[in-house]
PDB file of N, CA and C in Angstrom:
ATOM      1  N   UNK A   1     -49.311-235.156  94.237  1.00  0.00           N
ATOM      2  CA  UNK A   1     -50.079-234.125  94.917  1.00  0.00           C
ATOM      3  C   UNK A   1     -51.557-234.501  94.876  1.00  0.00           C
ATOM      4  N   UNK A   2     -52.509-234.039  95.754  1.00  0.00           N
ATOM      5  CA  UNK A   2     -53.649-234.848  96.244  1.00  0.00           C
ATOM      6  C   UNK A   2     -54.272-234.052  95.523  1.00  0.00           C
ATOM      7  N   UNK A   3     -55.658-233.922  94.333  1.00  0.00           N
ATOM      8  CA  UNK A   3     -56.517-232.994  94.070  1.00  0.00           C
ATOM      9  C   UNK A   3     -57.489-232.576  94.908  1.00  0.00           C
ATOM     10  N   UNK A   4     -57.713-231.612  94.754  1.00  0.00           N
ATOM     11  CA  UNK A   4     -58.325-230.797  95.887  1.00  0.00           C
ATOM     12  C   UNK A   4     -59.807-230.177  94.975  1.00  0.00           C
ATOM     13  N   UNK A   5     -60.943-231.337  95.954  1.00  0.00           N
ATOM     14  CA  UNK A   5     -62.349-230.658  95.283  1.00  0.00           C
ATOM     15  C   UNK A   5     -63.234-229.990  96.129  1.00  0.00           C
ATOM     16  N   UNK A   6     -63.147-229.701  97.019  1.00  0.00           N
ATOM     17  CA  UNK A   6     -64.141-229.131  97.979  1.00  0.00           C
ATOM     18  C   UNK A   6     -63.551-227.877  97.795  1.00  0.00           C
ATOM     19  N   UNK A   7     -64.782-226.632  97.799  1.00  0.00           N
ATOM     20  CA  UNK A   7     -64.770-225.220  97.752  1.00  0.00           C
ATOM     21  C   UNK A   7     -63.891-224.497  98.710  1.00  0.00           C
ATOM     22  N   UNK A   8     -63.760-224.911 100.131  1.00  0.00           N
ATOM     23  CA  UNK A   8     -63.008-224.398 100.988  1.00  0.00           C
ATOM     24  C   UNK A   8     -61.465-224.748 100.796  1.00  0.00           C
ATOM     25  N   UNK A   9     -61.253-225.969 100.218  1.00  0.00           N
ATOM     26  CA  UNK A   9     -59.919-226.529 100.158  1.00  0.00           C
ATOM     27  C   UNK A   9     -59.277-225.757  99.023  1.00  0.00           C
ATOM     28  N   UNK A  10     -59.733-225.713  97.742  1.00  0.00           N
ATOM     29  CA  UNK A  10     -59.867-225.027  96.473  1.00  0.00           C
ATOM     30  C   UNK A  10     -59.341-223.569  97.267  1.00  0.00           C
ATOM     31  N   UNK A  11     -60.094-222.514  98.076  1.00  0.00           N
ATOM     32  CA  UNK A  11     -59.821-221.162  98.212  1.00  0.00           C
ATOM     33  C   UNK A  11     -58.592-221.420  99.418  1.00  0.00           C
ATOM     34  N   UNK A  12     -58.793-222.233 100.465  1.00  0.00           N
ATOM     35  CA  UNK A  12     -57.261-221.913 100.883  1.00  0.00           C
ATOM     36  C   UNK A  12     -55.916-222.621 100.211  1.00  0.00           C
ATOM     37  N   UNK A  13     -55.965-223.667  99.375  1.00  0.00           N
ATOM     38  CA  UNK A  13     -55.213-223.370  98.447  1.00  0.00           C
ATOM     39  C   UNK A  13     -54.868-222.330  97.797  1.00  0.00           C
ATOM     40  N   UNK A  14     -55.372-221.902  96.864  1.00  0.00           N
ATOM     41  CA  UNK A  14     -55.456-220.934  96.127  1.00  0.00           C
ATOM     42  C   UNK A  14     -54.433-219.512  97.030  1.00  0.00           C
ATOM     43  N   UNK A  15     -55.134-219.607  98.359  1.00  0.00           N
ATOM     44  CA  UNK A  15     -54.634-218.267  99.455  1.00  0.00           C
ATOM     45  C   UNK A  15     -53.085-218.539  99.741  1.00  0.00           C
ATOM     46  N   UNK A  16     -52.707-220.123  99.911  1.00  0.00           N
ATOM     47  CA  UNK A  16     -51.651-220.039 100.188  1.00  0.00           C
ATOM     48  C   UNK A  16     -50.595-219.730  99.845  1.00  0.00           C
ATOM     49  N   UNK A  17     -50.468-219.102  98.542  1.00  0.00           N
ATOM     50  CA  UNK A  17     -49.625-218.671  97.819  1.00  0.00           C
ATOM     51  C   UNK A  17     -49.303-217.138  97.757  1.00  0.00           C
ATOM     52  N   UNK A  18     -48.230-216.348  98.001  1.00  0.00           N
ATOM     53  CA  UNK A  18     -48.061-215.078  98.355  1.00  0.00           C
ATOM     54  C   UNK A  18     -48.295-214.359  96.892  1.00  0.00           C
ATOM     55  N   UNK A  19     -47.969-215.152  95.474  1.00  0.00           N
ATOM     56  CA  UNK A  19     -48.253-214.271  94.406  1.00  0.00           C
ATOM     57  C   UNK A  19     -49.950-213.928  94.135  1.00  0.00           C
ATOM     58  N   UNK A  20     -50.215-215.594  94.236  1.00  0.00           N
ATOM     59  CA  UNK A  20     -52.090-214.869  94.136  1.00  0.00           C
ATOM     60  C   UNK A  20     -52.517-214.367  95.735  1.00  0.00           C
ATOM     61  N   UNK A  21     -52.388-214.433  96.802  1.00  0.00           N
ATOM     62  CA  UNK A  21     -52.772-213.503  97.629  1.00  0.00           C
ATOM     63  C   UNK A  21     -52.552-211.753  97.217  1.00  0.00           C
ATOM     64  N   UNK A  22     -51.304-211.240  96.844  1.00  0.00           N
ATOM     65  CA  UNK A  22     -50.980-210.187  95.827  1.00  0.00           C
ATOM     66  C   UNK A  22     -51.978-209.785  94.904  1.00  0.00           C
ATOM     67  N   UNK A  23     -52.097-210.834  94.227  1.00  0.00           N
ATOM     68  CA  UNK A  23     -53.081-210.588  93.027  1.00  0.00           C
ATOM     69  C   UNK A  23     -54.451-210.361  93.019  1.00  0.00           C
ATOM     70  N   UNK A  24     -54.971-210.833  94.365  1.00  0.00           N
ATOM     71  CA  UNK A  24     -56.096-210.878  95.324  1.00  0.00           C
ATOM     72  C   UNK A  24     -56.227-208.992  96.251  1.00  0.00           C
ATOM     73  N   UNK A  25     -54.985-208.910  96.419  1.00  0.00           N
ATOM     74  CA  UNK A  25     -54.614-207.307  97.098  1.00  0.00           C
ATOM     75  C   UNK A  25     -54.936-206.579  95.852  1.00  0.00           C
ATOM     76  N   UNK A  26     -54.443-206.689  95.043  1.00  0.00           N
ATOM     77  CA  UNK A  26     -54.555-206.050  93.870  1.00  0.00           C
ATOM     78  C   UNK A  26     -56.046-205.601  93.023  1.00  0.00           C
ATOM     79  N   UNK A  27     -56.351-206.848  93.198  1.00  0.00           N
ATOM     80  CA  UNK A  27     -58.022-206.899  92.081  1.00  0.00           C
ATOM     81  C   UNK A  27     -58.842-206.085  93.701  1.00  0.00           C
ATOM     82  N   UNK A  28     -58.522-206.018  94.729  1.00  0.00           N
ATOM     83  CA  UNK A  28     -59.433-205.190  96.117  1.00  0.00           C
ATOM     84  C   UNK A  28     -60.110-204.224  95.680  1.00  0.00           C
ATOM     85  N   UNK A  29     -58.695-203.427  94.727  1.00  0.00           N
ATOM     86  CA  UNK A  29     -58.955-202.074  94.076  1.00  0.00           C
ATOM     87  C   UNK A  29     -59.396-201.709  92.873  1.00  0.00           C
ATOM     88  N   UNK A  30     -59.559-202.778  92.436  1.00  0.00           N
ATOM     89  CA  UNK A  30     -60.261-202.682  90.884  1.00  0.00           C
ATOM     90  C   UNK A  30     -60.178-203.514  90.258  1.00  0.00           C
ATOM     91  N   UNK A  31     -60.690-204.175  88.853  1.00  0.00           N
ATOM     92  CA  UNK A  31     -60.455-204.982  88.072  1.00  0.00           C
ATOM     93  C   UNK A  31     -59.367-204.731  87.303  1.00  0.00           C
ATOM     94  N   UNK A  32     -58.836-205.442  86.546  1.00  0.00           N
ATOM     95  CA  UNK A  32     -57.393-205.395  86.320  1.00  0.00           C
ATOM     96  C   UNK A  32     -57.514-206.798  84.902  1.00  0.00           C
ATOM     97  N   UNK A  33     -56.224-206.447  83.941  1.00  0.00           N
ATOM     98  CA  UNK A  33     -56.183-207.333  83.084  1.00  0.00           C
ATOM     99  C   UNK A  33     -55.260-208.592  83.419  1.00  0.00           C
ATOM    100  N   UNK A  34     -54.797-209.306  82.986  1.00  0.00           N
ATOM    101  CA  UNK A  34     -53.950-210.657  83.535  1.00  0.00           C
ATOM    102  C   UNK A  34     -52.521-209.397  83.394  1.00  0.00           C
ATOM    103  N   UNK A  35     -52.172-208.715  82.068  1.00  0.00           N
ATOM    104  CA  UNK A  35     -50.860-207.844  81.692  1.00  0.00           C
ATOM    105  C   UNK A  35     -50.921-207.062  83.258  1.00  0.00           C
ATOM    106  N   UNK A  36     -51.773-205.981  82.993  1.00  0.00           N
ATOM    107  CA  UNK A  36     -51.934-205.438  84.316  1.00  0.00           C
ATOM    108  C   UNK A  36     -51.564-205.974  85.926  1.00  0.00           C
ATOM    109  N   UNK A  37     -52.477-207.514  85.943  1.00  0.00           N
ATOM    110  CA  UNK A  37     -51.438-207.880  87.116  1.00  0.00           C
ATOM    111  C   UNK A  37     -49.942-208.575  87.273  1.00  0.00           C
ATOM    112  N   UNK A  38     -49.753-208.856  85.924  1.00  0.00           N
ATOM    113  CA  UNK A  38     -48.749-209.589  85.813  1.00  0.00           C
ATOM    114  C   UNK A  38     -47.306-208.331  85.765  1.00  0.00           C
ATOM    115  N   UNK A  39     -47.761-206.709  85.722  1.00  0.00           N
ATOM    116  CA  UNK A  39     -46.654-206.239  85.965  1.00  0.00           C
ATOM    117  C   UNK A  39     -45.626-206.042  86.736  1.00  0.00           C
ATOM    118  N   UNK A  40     -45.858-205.951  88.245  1.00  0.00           N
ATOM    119  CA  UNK A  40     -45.070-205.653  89.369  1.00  0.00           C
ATOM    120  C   UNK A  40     -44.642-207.601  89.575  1.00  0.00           C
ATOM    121  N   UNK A  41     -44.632-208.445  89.266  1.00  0.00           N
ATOM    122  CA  UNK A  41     -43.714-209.683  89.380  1.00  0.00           C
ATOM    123  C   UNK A  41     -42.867-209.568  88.120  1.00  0.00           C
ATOM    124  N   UNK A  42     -41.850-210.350  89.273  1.00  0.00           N
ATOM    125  CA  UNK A  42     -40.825-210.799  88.079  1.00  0.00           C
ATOM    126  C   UNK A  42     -41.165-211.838  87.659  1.00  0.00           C
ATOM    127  N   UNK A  43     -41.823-212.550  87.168  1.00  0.00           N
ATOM    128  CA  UNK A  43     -42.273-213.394  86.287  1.00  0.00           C
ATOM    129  C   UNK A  43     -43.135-213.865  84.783  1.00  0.00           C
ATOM    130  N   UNK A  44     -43.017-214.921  83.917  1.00  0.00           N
ATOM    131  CA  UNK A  44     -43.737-214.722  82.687  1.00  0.00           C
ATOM    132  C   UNK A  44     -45.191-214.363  82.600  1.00  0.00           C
ATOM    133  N   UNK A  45     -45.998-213.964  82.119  1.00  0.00           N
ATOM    134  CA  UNK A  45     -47.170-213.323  81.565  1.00  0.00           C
ATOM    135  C   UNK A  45     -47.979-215.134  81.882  1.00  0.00           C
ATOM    136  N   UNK A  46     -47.073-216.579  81.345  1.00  0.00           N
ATOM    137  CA  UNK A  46     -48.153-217.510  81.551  1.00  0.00           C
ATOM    138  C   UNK A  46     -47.711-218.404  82.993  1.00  0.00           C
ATOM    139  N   UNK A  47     -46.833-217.312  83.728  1.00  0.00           N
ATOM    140  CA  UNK A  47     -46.705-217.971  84.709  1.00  0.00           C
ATOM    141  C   UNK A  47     -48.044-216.571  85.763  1.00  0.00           C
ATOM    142  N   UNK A  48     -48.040-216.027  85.123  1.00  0.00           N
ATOM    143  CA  UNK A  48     -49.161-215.775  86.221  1.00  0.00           C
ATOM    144  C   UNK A  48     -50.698-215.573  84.995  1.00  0.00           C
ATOM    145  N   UNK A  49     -50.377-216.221  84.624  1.00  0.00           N
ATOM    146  CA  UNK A  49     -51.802-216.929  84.027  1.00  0.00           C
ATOM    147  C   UNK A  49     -52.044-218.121  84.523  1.00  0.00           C
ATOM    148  N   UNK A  50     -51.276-219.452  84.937  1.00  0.00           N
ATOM    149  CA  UNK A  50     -51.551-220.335  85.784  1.00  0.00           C
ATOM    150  C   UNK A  50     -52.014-219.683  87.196  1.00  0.00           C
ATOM    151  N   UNK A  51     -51.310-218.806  87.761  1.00  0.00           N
ATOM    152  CA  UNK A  51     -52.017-218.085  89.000  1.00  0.00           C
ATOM    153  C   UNK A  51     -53.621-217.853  88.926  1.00  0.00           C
ATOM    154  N   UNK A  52     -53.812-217.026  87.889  1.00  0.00           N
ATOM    155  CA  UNK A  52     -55.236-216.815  87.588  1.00  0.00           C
ATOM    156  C   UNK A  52     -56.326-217.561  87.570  1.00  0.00           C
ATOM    157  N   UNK A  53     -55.401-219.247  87.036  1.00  0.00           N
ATOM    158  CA  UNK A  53     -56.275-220.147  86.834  1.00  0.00           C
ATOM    159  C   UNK A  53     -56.862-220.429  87.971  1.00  0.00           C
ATOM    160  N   UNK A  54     -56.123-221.079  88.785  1.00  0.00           N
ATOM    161  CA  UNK A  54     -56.210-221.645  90.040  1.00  0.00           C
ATOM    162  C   UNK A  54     -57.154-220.234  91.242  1.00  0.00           C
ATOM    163  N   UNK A  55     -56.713-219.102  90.737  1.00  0.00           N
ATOM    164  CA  UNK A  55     -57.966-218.156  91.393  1.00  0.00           C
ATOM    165  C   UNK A  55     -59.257-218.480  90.785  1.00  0.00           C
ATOM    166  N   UNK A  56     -59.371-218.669  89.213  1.00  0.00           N
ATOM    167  CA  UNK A  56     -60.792-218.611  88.984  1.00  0.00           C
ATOM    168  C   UNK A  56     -61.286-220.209  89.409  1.00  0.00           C
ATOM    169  N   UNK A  57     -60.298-221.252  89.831  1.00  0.00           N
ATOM    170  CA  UNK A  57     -60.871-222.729  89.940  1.00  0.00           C
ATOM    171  C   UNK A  57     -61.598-222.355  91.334  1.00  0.00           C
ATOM    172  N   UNK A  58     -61.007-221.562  92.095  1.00  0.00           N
ATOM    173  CA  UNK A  58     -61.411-221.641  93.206  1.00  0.00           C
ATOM    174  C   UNK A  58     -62.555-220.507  93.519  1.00  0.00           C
ATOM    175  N   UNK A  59     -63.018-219.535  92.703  1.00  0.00           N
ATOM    176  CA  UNK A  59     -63.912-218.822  92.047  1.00  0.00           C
ATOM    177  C   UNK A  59     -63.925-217.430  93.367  1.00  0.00           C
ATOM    178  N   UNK A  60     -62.151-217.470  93.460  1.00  0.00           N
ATOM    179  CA  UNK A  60     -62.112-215.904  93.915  1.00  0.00           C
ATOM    180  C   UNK A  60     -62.077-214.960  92.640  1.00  0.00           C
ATOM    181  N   UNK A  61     -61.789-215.357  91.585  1.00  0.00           N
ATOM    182  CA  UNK A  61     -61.736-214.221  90.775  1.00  0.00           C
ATOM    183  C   UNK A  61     -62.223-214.730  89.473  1.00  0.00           C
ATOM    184  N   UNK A  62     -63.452-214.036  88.627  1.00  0.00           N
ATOM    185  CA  UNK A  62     -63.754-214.179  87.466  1.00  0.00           C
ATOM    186  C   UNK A  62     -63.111-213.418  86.418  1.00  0.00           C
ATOM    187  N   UNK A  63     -63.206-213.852  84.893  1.00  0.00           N
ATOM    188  CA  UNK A  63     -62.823-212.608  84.452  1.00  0.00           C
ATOM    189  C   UNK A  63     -64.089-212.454  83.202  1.00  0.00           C
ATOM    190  N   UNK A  64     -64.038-211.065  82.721  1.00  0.00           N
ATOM    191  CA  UNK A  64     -65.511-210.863  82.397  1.00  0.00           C
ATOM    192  C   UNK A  64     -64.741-210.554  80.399  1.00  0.00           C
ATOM    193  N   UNK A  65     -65.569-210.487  79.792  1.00  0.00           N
ATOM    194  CA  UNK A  65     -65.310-210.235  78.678  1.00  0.00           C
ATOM    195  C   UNK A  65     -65.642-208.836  78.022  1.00  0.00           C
ATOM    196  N   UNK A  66     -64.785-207.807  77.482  1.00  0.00           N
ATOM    197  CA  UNK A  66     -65.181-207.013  76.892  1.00  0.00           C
ATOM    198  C   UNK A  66     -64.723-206.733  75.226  1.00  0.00           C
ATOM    199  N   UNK A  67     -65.228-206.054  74.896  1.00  0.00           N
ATOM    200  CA  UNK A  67     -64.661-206.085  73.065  1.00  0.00           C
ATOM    201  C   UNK A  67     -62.803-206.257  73.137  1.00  0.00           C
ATOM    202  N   UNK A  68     -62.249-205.269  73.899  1.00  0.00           N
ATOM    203  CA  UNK A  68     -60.607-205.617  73.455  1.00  0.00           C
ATOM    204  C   UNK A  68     -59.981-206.485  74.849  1.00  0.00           C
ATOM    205  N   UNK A  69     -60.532-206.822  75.437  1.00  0.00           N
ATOM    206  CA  UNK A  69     -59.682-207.425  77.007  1.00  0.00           C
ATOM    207  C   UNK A  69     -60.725-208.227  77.638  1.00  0.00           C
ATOM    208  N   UNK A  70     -60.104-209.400  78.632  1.00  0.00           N
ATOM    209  CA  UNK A  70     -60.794-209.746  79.771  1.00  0.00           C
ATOM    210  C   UNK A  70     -60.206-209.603  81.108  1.00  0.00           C
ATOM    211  N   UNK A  71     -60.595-208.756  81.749  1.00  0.00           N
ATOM    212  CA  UNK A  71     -60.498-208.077  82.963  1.00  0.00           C
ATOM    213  C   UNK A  71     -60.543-208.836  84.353  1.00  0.00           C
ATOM    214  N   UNK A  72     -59.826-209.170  85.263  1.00  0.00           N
ATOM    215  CA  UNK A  72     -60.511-210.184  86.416  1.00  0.00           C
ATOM    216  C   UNK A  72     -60.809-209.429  87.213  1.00  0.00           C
ATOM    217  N   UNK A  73     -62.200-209.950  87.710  1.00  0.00           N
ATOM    218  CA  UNK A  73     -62.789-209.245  88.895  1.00  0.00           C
ATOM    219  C   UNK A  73     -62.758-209.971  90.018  1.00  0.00           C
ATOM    220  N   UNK A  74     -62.261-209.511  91.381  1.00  0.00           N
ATOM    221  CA  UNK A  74     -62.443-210.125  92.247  1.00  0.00           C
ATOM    222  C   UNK A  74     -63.659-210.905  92.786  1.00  0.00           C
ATOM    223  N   UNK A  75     -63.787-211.957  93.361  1.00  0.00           N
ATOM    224  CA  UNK A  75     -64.976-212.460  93.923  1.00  0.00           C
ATOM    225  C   UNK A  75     -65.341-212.600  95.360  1.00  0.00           C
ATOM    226  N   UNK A  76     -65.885-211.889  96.037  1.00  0.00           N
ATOM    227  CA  UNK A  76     -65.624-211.664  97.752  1.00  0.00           C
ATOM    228  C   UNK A  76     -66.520-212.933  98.432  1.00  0.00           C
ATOM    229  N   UNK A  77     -67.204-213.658  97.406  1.00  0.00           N
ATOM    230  CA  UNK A  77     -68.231-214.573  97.852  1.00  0.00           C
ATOM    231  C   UNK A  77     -67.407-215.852  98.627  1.00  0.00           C
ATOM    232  N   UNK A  78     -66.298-216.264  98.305  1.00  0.00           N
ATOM    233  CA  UNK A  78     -65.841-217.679  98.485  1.00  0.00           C
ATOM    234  C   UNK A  78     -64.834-217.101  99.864  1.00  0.00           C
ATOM    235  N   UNK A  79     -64.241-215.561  99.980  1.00  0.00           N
ATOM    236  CA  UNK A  79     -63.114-215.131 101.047  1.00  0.00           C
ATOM    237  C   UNK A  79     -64.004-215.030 102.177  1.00  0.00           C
ATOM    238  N   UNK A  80     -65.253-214.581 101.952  1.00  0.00           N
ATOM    239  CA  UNK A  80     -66.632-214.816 102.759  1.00  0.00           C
ATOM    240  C   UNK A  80     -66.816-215.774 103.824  1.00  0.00           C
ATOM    241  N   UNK A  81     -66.875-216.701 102.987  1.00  0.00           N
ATOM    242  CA  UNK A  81     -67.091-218.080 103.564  1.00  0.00           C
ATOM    243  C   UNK A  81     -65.529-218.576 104.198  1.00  0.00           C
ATOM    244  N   UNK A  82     -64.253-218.191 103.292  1.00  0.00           N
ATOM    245  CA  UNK A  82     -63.431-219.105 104.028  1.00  0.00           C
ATOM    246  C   UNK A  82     -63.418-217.921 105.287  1.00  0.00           C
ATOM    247  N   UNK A  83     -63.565-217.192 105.897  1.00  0.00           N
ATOM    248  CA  UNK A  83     -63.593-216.553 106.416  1.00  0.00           C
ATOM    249  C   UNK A  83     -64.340-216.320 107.921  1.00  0.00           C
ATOM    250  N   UNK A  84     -65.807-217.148 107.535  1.00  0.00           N
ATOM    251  CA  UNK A  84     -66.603-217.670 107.950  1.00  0.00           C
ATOM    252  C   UNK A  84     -66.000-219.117 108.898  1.00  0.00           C
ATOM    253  N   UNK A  85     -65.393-219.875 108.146  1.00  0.00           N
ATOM    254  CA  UNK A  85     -64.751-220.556 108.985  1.00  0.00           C
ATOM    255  C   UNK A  85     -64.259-220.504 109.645  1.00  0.00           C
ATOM    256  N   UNK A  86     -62.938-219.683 109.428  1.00  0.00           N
ATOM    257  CA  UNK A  86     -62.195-219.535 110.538  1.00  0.00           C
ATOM    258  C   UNK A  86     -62.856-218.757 111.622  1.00  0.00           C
ATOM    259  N   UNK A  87     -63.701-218.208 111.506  1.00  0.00           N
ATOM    260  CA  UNK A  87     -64.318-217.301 112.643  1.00  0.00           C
ATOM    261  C   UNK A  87     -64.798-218.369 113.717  1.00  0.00           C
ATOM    262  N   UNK A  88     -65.472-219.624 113.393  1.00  0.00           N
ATOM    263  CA  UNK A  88     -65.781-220.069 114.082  1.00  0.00           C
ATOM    264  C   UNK A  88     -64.904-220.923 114.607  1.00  0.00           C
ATOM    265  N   UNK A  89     -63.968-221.652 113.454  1.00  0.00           N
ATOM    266  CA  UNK A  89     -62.973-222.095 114.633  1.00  0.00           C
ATOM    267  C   UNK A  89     -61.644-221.613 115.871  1.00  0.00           C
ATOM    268  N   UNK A  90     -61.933-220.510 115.198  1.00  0.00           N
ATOM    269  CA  UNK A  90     -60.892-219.173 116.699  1.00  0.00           C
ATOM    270  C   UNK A  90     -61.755-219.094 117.595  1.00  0.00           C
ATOM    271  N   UNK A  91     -63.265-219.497 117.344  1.00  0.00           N
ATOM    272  CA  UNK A  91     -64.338-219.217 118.351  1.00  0.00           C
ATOM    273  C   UNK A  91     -63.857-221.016 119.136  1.00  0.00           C
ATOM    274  N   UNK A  92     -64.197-221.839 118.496  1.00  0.00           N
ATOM    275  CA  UNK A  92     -64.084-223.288 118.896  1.00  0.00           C
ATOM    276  C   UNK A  92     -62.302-223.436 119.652  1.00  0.00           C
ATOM    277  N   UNK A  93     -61.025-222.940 119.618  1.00  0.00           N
ATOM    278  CA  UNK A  93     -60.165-223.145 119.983  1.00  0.00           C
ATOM    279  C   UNK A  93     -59.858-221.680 121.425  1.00  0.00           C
ATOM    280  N   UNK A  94     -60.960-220.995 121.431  1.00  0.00           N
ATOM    281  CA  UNK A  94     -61.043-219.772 122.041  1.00  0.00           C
ATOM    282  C   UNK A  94     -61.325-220.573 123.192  1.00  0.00           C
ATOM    283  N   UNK A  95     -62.749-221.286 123.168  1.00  0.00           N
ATOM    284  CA  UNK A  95     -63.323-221.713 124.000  1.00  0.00           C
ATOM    285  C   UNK A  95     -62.221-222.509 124.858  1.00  0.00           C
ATOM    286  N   UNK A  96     -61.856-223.608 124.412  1.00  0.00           N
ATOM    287  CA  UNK A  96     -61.046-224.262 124.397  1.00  0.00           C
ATOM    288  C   UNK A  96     -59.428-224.368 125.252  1.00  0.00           C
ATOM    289  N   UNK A  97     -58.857-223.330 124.880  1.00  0.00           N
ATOM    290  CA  UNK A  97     -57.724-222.436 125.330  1.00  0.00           C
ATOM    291  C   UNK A  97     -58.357-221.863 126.925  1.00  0.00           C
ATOM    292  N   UNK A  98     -59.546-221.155 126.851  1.00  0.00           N
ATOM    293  CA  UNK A  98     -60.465-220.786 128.233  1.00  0.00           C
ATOM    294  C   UNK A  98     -60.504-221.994 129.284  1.00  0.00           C
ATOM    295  N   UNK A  99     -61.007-222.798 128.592  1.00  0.00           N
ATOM    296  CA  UNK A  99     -61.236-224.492 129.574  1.00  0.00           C
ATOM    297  C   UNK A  99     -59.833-224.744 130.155  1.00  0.00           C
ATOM    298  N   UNK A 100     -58.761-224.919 129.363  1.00  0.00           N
ATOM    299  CA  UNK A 100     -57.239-225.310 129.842  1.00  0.00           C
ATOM    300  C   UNK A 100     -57.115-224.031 130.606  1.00  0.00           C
ATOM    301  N   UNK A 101     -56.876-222.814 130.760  1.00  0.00           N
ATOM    302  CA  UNK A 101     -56.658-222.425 131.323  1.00  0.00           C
ATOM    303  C   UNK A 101     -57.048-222.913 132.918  1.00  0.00           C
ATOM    304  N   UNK A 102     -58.775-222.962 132.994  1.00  0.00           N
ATOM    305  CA  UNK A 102     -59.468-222.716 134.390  1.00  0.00           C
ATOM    306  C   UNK A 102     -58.746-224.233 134.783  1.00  0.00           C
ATOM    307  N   UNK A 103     -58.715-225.109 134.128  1.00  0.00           N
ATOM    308  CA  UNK A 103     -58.378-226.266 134.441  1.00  0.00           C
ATOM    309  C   UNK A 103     -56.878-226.436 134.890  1.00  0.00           C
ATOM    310  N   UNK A 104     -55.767-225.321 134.724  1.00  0.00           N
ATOM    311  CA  UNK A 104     -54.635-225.671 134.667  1.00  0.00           C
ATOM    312  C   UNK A 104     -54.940-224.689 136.768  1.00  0.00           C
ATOM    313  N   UNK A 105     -55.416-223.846 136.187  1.00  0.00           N
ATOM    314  CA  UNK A 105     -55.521-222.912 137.597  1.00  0.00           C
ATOM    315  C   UNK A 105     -56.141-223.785 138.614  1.00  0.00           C
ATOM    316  N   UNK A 106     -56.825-224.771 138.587  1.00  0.00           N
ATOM    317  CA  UNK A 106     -57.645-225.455 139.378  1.00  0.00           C
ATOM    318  C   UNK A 106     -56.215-226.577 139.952  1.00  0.00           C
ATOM    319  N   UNK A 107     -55.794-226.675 138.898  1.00  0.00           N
ATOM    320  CA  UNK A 107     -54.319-227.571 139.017  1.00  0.00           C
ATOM    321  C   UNK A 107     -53.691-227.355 140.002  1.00  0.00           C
ATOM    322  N   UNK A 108     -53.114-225.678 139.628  1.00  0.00           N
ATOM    323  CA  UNK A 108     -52.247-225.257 140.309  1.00  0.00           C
ATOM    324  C   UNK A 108     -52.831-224.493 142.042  1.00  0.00           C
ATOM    325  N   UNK A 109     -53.628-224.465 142.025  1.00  0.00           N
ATOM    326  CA  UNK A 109     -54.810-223.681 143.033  1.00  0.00           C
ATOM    327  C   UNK A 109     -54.384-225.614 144.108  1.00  0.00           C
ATOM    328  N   UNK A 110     -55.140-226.640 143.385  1.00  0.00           N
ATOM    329  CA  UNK A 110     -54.813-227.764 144.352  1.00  0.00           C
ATOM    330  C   UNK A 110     -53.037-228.094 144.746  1.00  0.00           C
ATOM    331  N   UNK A 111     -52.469-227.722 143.708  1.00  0.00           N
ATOM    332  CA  UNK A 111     -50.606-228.193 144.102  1.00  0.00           C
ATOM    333  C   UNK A 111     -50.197-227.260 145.354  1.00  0.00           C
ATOM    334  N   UNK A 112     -50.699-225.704 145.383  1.00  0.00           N
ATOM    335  CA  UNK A 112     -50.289-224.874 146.286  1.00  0.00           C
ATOM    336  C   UNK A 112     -51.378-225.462 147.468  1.00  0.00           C
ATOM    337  N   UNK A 113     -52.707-225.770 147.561  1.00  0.00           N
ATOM    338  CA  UNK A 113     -53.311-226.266 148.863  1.00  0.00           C
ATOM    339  C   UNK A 113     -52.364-227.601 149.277  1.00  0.00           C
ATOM    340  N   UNK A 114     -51.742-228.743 148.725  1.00  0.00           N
ATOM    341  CA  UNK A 114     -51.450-230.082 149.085  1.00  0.00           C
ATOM    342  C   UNK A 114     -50.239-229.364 149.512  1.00  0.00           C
ATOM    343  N   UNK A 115     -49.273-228.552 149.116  1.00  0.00           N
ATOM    344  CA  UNK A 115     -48.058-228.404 149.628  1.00  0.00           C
ATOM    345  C   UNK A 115     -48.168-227.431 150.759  1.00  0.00           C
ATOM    346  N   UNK A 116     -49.371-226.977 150.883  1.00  0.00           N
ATOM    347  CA  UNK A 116     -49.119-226.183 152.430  1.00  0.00           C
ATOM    348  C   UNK A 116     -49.810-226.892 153.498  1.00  0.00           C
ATOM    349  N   UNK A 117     -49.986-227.706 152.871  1.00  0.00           N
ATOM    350  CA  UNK A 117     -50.703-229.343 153.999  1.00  0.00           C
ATOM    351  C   UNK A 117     -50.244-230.121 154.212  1.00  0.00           C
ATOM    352  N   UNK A 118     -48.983-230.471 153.119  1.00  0.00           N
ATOM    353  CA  UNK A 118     -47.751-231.870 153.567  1.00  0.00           C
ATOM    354  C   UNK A 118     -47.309-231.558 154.601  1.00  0.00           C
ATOM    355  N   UNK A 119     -46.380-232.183 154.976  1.00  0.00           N
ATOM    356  CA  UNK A 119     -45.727-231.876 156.622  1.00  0.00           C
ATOM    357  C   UNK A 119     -44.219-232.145 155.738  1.00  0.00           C
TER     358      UNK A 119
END
């Protein structure tokens, strides 16, 4: 498997996974302990502590320290940005999709003129 160091690669990693996207739904509404999110899966306590990890590598979610717990808080800064991206490339394939169109109509606009001109 290829390591993944760039910030954007890091958070859609991180996204592609339906348990930490969950866990991501989850922290929306508040901070939360690893126990806390780790209740509604069926899975071990350090299998979604590896989840966590890979959220905080990718620095959607910190977790903060208090006297009895550390709590993860979501981080909206990095969903921001990947977010940011895609905006512009739905903008860049928008455009794009627009051009093929006029171009396919220009197509079809000349196939219907040549066939009512053949003999």
């Amino acid at each position: 498997m290829a390591v993944v160091e760039d910030e954007l690669s890091l958070v859609f990693s991180a996204l592609a996974d339906p348990t930490r996207r969950a866990i991501l739904e989850r922290l929306a509404s508040g901070d939360a302990t690893a126990h806390q999110l780790a209740e509604p899966f069926a899975m071990t306590q350090q299998a979604v502590s590896k989840h966590l990890k890979v959220l905080e590598r990718a620095r959607l979610i910190s977790r903060t320290r208090t006297a009895q717990s550390r709590p993860c808080v979501l981080e909206t800064v990095r969903l921001d940005g990947a977010a940011d991206w895609i905006g512009r490339h739905r903008q860049i394939w928008a455009d794009r999709h627009d051009r093929l169109e006029e171009h396919l109509a220009a197509l079809h606009a000349e196939q219907r003129h040549d066939e009512g001109t053949t003999p």
